[in-house]
C-alpha atoms as a PDB file:
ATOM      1  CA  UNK A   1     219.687 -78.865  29.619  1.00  0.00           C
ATOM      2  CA  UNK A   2     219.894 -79.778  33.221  1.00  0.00           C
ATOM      3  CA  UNK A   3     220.009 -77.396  35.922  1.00  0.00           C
ATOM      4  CA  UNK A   4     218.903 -79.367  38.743  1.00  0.00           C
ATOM      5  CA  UNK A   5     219.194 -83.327  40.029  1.00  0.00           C
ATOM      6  CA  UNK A   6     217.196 -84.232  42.918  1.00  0.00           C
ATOM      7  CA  UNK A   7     217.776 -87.198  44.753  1.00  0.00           C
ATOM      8  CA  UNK A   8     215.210 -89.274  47.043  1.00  0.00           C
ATOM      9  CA  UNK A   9     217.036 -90.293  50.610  1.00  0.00           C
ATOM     10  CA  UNK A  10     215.843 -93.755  51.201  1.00  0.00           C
ATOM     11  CA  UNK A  11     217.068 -96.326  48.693  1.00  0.00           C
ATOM     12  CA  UNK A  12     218.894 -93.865  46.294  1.00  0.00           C
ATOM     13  CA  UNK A  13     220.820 -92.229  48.265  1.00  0.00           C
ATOM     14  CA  UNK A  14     220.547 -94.554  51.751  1.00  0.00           C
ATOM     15  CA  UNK A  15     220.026 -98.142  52.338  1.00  0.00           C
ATOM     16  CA  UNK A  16     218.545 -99.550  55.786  1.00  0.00           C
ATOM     17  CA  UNK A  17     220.987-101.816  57.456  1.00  0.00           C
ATOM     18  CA  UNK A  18     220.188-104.611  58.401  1.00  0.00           C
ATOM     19  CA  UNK A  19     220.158-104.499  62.303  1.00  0.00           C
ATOM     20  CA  UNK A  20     217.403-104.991  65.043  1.00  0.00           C
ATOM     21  CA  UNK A  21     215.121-103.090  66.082  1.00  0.00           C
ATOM     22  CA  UNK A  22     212.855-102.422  69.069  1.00  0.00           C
ATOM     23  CA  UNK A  23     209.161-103.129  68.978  1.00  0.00           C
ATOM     24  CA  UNK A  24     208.640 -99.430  69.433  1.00  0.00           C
ATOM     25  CA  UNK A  25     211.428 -98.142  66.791  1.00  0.00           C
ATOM     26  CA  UNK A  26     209.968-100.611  64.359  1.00  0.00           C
ATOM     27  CA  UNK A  27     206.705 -98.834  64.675  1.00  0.00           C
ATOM     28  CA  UNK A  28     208.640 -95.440  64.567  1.00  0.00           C
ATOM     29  CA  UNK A  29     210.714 -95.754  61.865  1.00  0.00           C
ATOM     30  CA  UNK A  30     206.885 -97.282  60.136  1.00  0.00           C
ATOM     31  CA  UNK A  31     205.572 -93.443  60.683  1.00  0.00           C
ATOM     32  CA  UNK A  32     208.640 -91.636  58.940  1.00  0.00           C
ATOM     33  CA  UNK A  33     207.338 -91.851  55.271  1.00  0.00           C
ATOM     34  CA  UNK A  34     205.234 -89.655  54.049  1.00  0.00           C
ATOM     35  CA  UNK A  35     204.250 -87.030  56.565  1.00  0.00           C
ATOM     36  CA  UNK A  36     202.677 -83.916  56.324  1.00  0.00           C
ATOM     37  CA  UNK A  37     204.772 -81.990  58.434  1.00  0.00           C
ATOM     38  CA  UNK A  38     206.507 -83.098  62.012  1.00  0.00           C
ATOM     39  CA  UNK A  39     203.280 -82.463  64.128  1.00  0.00           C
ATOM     40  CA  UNK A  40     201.615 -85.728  62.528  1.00  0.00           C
ATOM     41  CA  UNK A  41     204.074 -87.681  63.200  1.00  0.00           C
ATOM     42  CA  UNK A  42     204.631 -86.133  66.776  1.00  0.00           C
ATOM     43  CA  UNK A  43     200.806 -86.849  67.333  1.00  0.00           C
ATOM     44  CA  UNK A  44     201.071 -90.591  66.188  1.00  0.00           C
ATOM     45  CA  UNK A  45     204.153 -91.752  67.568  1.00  0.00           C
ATOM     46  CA  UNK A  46     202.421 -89.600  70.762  1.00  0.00           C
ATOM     47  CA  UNK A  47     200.340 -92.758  71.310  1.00  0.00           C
ATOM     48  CA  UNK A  48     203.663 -94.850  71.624  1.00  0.00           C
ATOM     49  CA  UNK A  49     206.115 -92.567  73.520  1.00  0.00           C
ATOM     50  CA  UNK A  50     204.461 -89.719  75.869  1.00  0.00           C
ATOM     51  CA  UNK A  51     207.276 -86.982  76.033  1.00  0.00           C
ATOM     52  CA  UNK A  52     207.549 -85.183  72.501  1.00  0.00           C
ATOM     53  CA  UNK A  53     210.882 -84.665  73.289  1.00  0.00           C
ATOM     54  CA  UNK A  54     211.699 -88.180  73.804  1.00  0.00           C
ATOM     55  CA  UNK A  55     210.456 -88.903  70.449  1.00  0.00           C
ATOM     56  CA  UNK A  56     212.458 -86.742  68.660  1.00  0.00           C
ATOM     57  CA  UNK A  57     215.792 -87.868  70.171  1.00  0.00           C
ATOM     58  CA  UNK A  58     214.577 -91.668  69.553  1.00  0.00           C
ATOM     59  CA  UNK A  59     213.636 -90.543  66.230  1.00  0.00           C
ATOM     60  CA  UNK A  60     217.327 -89.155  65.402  1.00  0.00           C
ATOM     61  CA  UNK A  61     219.114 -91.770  66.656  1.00  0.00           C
ATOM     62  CA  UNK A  62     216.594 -94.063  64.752  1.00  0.00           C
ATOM     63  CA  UNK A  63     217.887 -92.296  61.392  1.00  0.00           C
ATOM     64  CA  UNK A  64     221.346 -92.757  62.615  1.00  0.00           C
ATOM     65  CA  UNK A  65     221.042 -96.462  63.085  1.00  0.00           C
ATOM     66  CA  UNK A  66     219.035 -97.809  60.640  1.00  0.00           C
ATOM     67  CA  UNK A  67     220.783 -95.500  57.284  1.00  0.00           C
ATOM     68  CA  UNK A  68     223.831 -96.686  55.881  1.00  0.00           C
ATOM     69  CA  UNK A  69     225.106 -94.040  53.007  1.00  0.00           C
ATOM     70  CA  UNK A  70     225.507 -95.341  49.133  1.00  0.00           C
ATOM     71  CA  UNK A  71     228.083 -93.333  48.263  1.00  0.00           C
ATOM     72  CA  UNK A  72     229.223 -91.048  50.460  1.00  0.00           C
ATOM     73  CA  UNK A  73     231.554 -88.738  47.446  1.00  0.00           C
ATOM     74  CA  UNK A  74     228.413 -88.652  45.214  1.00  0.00           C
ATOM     75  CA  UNK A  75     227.936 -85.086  45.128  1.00  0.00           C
ATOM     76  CA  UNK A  76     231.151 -84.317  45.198  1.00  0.00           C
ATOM     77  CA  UNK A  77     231.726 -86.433  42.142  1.00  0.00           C
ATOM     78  CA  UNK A  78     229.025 -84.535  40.298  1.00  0.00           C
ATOM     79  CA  UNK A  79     230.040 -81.156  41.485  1.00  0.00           C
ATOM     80  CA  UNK A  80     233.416 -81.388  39.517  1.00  0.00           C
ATOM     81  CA  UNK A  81     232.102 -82.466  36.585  1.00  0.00           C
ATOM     82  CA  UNK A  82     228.940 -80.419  36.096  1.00  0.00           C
ATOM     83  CA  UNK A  83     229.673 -77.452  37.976  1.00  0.00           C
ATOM     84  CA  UNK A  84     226.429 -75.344  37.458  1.00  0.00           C
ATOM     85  CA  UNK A  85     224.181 -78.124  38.234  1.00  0.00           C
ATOM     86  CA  UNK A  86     222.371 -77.866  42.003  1.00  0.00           C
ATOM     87  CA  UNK A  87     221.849 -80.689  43.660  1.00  0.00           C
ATOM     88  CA  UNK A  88     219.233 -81.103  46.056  1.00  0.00           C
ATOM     89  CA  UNK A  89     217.680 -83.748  48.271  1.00  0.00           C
ATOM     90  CA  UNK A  90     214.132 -84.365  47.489  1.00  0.00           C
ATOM     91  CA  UNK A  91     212.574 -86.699  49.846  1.00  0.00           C
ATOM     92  CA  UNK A  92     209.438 -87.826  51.956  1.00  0.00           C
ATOM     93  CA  UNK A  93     210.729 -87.988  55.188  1.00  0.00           C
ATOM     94  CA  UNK A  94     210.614 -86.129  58.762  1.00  0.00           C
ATOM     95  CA  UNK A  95     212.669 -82.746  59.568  1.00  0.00           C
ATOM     96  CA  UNK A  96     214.660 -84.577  61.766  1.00  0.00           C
ATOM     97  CA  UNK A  97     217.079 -86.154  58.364  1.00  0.00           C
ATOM     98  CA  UNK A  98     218.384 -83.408  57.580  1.00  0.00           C
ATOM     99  CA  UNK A  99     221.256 -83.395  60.181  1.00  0.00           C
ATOM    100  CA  UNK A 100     221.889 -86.972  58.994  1.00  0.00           C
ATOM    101  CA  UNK A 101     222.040 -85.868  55.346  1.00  0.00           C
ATOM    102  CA  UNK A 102     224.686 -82.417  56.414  1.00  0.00           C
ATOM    103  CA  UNK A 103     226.581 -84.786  58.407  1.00  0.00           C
ATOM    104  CA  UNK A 104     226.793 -88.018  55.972  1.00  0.00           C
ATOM    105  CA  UNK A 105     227.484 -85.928  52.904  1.00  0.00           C
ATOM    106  CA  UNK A 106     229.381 -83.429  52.079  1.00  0.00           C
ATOM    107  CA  UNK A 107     227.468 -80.081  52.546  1.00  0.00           C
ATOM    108  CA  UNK A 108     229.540 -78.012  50.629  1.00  0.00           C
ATOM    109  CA  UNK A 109     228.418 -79.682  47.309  1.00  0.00           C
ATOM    110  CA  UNK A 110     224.730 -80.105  48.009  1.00  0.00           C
ATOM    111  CA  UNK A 111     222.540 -76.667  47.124  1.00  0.00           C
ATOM    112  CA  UNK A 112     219.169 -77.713  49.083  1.00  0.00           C
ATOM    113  CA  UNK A 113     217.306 -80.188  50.948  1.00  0.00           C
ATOM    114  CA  UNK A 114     213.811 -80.392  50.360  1.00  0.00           C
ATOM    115  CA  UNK A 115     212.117 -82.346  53.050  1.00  0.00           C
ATOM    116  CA  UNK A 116     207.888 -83.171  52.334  1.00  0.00           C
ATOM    117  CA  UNK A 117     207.415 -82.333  56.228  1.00  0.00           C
ATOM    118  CA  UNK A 118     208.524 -79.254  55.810  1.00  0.00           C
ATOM    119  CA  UNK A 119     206.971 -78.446  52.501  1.00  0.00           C
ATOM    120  CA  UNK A 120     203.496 -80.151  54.068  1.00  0.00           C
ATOM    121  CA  UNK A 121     203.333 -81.698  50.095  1.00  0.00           C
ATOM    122  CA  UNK A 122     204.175 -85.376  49.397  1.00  0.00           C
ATOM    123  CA  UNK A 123     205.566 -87.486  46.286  1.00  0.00           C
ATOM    124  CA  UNK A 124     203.997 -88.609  44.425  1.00  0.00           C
ATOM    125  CA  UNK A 125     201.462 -85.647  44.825  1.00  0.00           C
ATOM    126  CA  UNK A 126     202.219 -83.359  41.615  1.00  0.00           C
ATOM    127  CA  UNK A 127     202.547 -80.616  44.331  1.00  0.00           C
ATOM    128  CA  UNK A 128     205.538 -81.974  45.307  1.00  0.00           C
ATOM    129  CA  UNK A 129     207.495 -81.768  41.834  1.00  0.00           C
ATOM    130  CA  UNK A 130     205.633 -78.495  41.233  1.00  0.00           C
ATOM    131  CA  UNK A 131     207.182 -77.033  44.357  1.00  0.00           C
ATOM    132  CA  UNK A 132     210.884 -77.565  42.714  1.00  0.00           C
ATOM    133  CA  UNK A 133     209.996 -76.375  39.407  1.00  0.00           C
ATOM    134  CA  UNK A 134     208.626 -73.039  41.342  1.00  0.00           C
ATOM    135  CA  UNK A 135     211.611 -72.710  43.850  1.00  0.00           C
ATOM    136  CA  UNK A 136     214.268 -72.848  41.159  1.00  0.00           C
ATOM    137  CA  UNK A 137     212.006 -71.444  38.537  1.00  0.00           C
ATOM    138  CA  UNK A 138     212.894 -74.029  36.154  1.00  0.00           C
ATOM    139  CA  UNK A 139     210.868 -75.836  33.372  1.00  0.00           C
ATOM    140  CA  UNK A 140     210.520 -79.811  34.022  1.00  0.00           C
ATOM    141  CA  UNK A 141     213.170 -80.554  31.440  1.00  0.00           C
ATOM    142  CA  UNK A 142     215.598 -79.021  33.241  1.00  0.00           C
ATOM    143  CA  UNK A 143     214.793 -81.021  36.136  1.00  0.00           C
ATOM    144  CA  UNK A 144     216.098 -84.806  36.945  1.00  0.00           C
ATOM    145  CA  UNK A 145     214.428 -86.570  39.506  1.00  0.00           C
ATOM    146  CA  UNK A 146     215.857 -89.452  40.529  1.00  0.00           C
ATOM    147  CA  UNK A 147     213.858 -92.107  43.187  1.00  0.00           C
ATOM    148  CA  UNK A 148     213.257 -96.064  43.861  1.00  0.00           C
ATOM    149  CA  UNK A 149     209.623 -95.365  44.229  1.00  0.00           C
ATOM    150  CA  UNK A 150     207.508 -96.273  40.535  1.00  0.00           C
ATOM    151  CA  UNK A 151     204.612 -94.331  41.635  1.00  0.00           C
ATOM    152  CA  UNK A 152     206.630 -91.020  42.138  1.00  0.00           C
ATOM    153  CA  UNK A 153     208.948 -91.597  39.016  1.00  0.00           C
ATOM    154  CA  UNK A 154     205.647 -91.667  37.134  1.00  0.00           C
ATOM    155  CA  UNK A 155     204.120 -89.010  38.825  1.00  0.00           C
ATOM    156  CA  UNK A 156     207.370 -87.035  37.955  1.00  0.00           C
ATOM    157  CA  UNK A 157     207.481 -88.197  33.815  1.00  0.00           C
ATOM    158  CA  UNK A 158     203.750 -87.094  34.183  1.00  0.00           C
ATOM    159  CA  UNK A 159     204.929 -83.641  34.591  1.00  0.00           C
ATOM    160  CA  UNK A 160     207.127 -84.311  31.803  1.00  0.00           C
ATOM    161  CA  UNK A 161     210.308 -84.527  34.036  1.00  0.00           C
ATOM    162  CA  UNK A 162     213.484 -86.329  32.982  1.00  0.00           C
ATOM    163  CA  UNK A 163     213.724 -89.218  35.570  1.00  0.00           C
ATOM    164  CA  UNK A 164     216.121 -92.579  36.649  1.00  0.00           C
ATOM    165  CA  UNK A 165     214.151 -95.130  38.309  1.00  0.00           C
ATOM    166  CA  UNK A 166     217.357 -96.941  40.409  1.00  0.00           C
ATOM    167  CA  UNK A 167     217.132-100.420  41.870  1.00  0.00           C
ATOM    168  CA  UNK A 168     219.416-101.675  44.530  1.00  0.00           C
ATOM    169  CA  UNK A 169     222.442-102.106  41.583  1.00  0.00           C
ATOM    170  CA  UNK A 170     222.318 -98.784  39.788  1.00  0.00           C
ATOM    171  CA  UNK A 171     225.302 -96.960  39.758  1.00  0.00           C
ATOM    172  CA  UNK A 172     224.174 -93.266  40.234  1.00  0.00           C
ATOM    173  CA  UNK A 173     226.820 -91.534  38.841  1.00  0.00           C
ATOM    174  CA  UNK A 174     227.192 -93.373  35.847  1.00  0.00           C
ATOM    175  CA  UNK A 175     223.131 -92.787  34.808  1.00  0.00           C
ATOM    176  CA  UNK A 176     223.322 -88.920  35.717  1.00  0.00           C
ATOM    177  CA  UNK A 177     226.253 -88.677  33.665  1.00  0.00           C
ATOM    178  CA  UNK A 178     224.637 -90.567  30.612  1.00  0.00           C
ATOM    179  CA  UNK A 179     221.291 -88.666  31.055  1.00  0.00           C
ATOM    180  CA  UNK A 180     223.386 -85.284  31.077  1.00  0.00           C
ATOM    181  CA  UNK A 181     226.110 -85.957  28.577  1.00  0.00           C
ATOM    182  CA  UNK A 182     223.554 -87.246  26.322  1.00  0.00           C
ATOM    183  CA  UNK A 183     221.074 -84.847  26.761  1.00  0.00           C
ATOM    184  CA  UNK A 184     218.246 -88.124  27.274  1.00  0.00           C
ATOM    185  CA  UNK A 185     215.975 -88.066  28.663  1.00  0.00           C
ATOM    186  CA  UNK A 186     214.672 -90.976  30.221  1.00  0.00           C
ATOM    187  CA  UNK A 187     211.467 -92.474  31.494  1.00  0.00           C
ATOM    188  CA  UNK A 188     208.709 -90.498  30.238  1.00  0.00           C
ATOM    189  CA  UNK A 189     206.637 -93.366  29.519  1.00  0.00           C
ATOM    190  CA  UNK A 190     206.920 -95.505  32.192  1.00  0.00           C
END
């Protein structure tokens, strides 16, 4: 049984628009992946922009700009159908997303946001996965992971977690409610 979805940000939940950007938010936005924790990327992007402070608020209104929400009712959605399911973000990204995520979704249906520079562990690292399993206490079964990335679905179905690998025309809610009402469990061998 599933007691727990987490969702990736960036192409699951988010798309990047399509607008222009800077030379110097191009190679910004380039650092936000998989980070450590915020001091790395503070040090790199350090060597574009001097003031620490400066980067952060470019960094914010980077997310702001470039992000464009899939489906903004998605956890809602879920929420009133499965009712003692958590839902969680689950993503490699800077600190500074999470005001994005509170403000573009609704807050009162998401349980957790679980951020890889916060956490200083990165997908597809097994650490990662491991860390949910040990927050929630919670076997991998009752865990579905749900990301664009191949490497960290496989890293996940390594673990033996139930995954959905989504491309650009998946519709979420349909493939949660098919893994969960059917009690599949998908991917294990990818």
């Amino acid at each position: 049984m599933i007691k727990i979805i987490a969702f990736d940000f960036v192409g699951v939940l988010v798309n990047e628009k399509d607008v222009e950007l800077s030379d110097i938010e191009v190679r910004l936005e380039r650092m936000f992946g998989p980070n450590i924790n915020d001091s790395d990327y503070l040090i790199k992007a350090n060597s574009l922009i001097e003031d620490a402070s400066d980067i952060i608020n470019i960094a914010e209104l980077l997310i702001n700009k470039i992000y464009k929400t899939r489906d903004k009712h998605l956890f809602e959605r879920i929420k009133r159908r499965y009712k003692n399911i958590k839902i969680i973000v689950a993503t490699n990204h800077l600190s500074f997303v999470k005001k994005f995520i509170i403000d573009n979704f609704d807050a009162t249906y998401l349980d957790d946001i679980i951020i890889s520079a916060e956490i200083n562990k990165i997908k597809p690292n097994a650490g990662f996965y491991e860390y949910i399993l040990n927050r929630y206490n919670i076997t991998p079964r009752e865990l579905l992971f749900i990301d664009d990335n191949i490497d960290n679905i496989k890293s996940a179905n390594s673990l033996k977690i139930n995954t959905i690998k989504v491309e650009k025309s998946t519709n979420l809610f349909f493939e949660i409610t098919k893994v969960i009402d059917n009690c599949t469990f998908v991917n294990w061998n990818v």
